[in-house]
C-alpha atoms as a PDB file:
ATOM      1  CA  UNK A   1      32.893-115.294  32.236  1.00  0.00           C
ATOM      2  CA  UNK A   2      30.850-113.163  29.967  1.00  0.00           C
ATOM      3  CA  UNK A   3      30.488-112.610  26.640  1.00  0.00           C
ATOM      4  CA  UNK A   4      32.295-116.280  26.326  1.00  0.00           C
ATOM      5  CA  UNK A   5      29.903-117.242  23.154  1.00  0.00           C
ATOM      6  CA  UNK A   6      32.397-114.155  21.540  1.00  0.00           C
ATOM      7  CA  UNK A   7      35.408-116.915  21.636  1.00  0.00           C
ATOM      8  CA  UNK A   8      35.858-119.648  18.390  1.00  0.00           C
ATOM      9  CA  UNK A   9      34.632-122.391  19.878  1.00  0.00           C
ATOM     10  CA  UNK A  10      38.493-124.071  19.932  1.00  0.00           C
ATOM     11  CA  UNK A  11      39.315-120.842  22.112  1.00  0.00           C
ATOM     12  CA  UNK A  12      36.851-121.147  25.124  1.00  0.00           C
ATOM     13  CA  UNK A  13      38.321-124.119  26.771  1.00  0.00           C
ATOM     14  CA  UNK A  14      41.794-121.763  27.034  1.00  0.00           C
ATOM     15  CA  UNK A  15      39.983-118.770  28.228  1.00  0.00           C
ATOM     16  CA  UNK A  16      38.054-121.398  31.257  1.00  0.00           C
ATOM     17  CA  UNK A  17      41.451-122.257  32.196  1.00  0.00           C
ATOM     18  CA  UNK A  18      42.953-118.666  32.064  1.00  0.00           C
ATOM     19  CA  UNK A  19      40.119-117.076  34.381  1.00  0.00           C
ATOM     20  CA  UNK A  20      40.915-120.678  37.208  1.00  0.00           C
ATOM     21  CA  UNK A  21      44.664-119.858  36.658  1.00  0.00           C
ATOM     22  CA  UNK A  22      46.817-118.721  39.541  1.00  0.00           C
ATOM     23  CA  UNK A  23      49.942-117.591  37.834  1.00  0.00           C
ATOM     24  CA  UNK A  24      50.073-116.826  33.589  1.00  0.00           C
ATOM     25  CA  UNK A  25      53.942-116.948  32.221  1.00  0.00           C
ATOM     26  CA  UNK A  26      53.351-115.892  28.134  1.00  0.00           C
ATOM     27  CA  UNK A  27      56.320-115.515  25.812  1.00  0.00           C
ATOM     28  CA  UNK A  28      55.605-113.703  22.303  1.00  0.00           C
ATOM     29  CA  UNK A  29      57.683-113.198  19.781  1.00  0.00           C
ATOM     30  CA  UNK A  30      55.471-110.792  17.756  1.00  0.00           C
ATOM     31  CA  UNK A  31      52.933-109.230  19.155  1.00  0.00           C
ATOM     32  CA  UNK A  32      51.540-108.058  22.676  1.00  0.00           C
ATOM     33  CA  UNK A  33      49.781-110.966  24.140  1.00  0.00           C
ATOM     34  CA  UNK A  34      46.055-109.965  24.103  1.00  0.00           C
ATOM     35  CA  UNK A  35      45.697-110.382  27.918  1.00  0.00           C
ATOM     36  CA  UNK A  36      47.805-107.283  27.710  1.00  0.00           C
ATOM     37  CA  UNK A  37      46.757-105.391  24.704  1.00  0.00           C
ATOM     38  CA  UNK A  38      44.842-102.057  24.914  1.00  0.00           C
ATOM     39  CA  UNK A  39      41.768-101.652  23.718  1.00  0.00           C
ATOM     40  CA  UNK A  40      43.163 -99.782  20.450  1.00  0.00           C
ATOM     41  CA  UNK A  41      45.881-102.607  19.694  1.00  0.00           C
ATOM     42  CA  UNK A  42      43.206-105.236  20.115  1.00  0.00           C
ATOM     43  CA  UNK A  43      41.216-103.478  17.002  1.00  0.00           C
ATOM     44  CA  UNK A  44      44.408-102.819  15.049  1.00  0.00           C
ATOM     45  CA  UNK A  45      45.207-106.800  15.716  1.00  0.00           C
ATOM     46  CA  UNK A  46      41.773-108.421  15.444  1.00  0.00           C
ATOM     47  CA  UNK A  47      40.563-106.166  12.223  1.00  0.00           C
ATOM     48  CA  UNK A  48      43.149-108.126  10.082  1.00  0.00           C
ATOM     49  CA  UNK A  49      41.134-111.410  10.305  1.00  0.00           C
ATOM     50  CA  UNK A  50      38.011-109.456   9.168  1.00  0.00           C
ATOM     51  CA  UNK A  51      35.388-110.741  11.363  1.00  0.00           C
ATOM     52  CA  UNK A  52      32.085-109.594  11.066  1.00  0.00           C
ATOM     53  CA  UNK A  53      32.062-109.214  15.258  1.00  0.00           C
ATOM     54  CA  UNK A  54      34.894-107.296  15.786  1.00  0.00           C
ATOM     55  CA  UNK A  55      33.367-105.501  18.210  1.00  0.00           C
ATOM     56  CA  UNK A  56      32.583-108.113  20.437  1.00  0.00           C
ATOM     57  CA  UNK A  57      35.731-109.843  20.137  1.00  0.00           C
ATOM     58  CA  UNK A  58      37.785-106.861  21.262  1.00  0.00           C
ATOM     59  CA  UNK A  59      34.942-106.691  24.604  1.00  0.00           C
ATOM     60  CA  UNK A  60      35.344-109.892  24.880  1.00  0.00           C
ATOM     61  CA  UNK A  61      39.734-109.553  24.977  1.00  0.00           C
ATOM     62  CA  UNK A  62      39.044-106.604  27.614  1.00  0.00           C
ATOM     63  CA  UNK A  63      36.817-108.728  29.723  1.00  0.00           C
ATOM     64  CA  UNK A  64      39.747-111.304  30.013  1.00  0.00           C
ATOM     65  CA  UNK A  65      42.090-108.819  31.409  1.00  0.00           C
ATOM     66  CA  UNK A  66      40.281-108.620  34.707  1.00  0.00           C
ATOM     67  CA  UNK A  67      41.648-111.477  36.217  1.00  0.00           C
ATOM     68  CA  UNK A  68      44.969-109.241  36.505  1.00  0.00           C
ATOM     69  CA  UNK A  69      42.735-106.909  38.266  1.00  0.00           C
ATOM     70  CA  UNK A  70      40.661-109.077  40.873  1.00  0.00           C
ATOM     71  CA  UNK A  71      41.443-108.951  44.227  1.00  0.00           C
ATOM     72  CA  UNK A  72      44.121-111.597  44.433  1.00  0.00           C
ATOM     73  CA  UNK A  73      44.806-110.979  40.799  1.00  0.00           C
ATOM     74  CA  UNK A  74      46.709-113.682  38.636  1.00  0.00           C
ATOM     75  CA  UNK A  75      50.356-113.577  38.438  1.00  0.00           C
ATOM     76  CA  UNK A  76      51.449-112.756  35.068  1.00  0.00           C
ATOM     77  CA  UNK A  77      54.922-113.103  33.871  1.00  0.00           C
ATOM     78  CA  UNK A  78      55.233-111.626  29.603  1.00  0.00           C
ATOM     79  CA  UNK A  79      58.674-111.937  28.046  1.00  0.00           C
ATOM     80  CA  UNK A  80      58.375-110.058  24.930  1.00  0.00           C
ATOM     81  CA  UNK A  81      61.255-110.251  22.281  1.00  0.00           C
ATOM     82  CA  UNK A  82      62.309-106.568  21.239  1.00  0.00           C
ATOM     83  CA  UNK A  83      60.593-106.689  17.945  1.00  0.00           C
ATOM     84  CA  UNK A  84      56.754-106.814  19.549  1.00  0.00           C
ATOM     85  CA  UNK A  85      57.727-103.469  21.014  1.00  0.00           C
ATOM     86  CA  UNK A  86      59.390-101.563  17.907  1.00  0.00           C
ATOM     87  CA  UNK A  87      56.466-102.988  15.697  1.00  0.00           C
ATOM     88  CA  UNK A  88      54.258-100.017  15.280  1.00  0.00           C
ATOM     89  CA  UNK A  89      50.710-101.913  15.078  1.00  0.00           C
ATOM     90  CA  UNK A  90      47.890 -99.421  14.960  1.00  0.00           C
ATOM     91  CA  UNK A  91      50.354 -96.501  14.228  1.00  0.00           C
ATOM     92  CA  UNK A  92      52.394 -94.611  16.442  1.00  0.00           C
ATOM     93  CA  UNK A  93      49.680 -93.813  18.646  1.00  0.00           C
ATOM     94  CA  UNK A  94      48.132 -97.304  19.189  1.00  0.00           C
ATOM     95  CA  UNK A  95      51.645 -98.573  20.063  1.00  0.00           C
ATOM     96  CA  UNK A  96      53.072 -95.492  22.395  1.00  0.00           C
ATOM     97  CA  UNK A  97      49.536 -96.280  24.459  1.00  0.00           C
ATOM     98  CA  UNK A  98      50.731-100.231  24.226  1.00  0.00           C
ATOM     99  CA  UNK A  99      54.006 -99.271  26.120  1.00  0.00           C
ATOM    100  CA  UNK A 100      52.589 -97.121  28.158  1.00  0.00           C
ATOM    101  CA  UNK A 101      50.552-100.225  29.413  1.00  0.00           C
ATOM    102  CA  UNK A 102      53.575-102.705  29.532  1.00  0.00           C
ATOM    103  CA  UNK A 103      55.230 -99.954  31.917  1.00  0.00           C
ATOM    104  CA  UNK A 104      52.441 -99.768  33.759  1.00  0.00           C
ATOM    105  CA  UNK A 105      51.842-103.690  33.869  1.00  0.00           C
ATOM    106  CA  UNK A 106      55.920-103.994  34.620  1.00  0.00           C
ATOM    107  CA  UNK A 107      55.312-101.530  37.702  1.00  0.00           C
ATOM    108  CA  UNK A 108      52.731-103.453  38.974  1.00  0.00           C
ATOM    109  CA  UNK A 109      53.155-106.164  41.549  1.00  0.00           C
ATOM    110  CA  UNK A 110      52.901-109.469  41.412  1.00  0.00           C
ATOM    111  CA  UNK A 111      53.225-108.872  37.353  1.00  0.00           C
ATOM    112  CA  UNK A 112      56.855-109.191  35.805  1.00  0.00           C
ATOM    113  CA  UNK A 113      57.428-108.355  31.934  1.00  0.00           C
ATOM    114  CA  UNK A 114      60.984-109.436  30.621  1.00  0.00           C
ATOM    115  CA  UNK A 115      62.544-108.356  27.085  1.00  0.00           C
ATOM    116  CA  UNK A 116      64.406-109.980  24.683  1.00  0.00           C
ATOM    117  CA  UNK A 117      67.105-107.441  23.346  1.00  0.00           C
ATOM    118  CA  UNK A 118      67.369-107.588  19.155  1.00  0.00           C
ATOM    119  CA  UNK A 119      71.027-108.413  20.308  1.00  0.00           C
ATOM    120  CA  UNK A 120      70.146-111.816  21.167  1.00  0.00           C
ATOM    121  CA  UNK A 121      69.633-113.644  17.278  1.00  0.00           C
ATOM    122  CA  UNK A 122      68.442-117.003  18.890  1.00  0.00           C
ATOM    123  CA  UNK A 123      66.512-118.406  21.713  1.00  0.00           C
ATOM    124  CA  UNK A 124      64.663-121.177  23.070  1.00  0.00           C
ATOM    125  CA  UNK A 125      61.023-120.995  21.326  1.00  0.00           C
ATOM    126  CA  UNK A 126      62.103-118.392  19.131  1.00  0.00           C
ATOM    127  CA  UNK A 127      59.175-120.017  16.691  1.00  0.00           C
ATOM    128  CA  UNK A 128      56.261-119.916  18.615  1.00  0.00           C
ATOM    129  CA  UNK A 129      54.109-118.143  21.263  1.00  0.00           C
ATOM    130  CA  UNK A 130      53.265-120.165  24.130  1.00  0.00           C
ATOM    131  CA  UNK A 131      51.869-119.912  27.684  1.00  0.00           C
ATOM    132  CA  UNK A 132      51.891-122.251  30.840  1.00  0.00           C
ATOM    133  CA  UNK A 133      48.933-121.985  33.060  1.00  0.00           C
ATOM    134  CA  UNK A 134      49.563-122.560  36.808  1.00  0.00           C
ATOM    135  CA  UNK A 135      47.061-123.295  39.697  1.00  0.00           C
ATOM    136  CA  UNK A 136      45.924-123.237  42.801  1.00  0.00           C
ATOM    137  CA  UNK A 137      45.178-127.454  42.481  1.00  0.00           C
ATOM    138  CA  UNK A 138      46.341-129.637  39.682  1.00  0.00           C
ATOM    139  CA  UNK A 139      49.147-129.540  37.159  1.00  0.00           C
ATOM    140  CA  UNK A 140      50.388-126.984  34.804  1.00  0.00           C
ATOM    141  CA  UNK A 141      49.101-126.544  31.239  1.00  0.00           C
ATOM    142  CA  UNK A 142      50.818-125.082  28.010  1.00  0.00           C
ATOM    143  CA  UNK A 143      48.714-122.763  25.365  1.00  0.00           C
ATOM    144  CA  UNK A 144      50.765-122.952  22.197  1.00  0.00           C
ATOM    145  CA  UNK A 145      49.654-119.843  19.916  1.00  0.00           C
ATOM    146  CA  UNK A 146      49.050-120.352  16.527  1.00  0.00           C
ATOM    147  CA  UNK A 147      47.049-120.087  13.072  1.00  0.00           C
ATOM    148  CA  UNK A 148      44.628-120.910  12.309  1.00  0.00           C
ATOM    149  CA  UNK A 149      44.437-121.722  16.041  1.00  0.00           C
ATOM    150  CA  UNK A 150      45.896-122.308  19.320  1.00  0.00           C
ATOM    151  CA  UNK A 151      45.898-125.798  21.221  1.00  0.00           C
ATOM    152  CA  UNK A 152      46.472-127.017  24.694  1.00  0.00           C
ATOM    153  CA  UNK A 153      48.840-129.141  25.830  1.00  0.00           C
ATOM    154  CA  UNK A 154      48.535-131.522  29.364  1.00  0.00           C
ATOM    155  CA  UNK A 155      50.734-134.261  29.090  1.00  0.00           C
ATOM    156  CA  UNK A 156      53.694-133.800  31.803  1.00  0.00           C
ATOM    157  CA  UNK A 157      56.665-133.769  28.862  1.00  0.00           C
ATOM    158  CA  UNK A 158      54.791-131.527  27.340  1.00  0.00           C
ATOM    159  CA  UNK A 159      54.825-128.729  30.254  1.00  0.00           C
ATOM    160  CA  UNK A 160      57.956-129.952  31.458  1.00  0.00           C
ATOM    161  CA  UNK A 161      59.615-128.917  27.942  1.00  0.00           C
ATOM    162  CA  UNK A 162      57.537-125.568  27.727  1.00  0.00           C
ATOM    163  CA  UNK A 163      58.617-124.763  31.795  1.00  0.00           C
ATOM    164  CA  UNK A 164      62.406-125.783  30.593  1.00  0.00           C
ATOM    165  CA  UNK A 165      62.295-123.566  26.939  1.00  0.00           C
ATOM    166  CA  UNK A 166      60.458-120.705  29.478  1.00  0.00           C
ATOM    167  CA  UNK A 167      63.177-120.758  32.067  1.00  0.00           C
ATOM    168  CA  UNK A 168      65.830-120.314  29.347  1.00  0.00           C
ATOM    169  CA  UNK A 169      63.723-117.806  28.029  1.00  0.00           C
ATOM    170  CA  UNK A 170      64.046-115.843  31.473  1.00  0.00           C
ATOM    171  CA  UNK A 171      68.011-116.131  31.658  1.00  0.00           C
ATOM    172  CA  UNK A 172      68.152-114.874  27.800  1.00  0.00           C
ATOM    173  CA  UNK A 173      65.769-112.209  28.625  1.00  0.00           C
ATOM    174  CA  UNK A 174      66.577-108.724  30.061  1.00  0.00           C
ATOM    175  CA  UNK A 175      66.139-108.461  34.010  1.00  0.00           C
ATOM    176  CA  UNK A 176      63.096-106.920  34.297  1.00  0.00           C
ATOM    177  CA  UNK A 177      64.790-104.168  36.295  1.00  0.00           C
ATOM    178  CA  UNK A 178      66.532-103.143  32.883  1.00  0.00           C
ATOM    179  CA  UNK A 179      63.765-104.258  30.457  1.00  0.00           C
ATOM    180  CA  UNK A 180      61.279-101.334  32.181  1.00  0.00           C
ATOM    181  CA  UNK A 181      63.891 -98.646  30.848  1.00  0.00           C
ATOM    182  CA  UNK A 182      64.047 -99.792  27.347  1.00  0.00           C
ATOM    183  CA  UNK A 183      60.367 -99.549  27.405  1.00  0.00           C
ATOM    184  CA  UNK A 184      61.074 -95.351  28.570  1.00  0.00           C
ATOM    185  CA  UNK A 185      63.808 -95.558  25.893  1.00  0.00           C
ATOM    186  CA  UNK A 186      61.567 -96.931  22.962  1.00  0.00           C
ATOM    187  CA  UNK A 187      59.022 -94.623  24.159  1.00  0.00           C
ATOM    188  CA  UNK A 188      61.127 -91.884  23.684  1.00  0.00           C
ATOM    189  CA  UNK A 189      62.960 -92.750  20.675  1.00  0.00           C
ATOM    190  CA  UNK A 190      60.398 -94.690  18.425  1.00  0.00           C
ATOM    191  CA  UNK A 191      57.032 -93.139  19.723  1.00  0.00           C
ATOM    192  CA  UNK A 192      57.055 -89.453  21.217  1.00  0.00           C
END
């Protein structure tokens, strides 16, 4: 993959893994995920940090999103609680061009994107973005997000708790047959 040198070093082995990976499933409870994340969000995101090569980070975050555009493209599966969609990063602009991009993802087969309604208070993994990797040979493996860095996780309880919290995550989520019109709705209400 290029532009790979752009990644902290601790970051590379997850984005290796990401490009072999058959199917993605990503929960985040605060932001879009950045396989996801226009270009604009990506800035609005990434400039908080304050690195010196922004720009190459947010190529570098673009280039990653073309394994959901390959010809058998990975199978991604976001649930998103509520709050990552009303949170207006980058300004109303950024984040109406965000949606537009979940509805578009949501649309798109073999993609799925779930929400969490602000109705539900609680919920398995409610503390912490994760990810489980699937593929074509050999096990699963769980990204856990987090500052100052992420960290992968191989040993079997390990995915077998993250595929368990994820599952619950899917029957506490919106269908995604209703979570595509509250996209429309927060489009229209929050960012026209």
């Amino acid at each position: 993959m290029a532009l790979r040198w752009a990644f902290p070093p601790w970051f590379r082995p997850y984005v290796e893994l990401e490009w072999a990976a058959t199917a993605i499933r990503m929960f985040h409870p605060l932001l879009v995920p950045g396989l996801v994340q226009t270009e604009q969000y990506a800035r609005a995101v990434l400039r908080t940090g304050r690195p010196t090569n922004l720009d190459d980070l947010i190529t570098a975050r673009m280039e990653r999103q073309r394994i959901l555009m390959r010809d058998i493209p990975t199978k991604l599966w976001i649930i998103l609680d509520e709050g990552v969609l009303r949170r207006p990063v980058g300004g109303k602009a950024v984040m109406k061009a965000q949606l537009e991009r979940l509805r578009v993802l949501a649309d798109s087969p073999p993609h799925v994107l779930q929400i969490i309604p602000r109705t539900i208070a609680a919920y398995p993994g409610s503390g912490s973005p994760f990810g489980l990797l699937s593929f074509g040979e050999g096990s699963d493996v769980v990204h856990v997000d987090g500052f100052p860095r992420g960290y992968l996780l191989a040993e079997t309880a390990d995915v077998s708790t993250a595929a368990d919290a994820y599952d619950l995550l899917k029957a506490s989520a919106l269908p995604p047959d209703e979570s595509v019109p509250m996209i429309d709705s927060l489009l229209k209400e929050c960012f026209s």
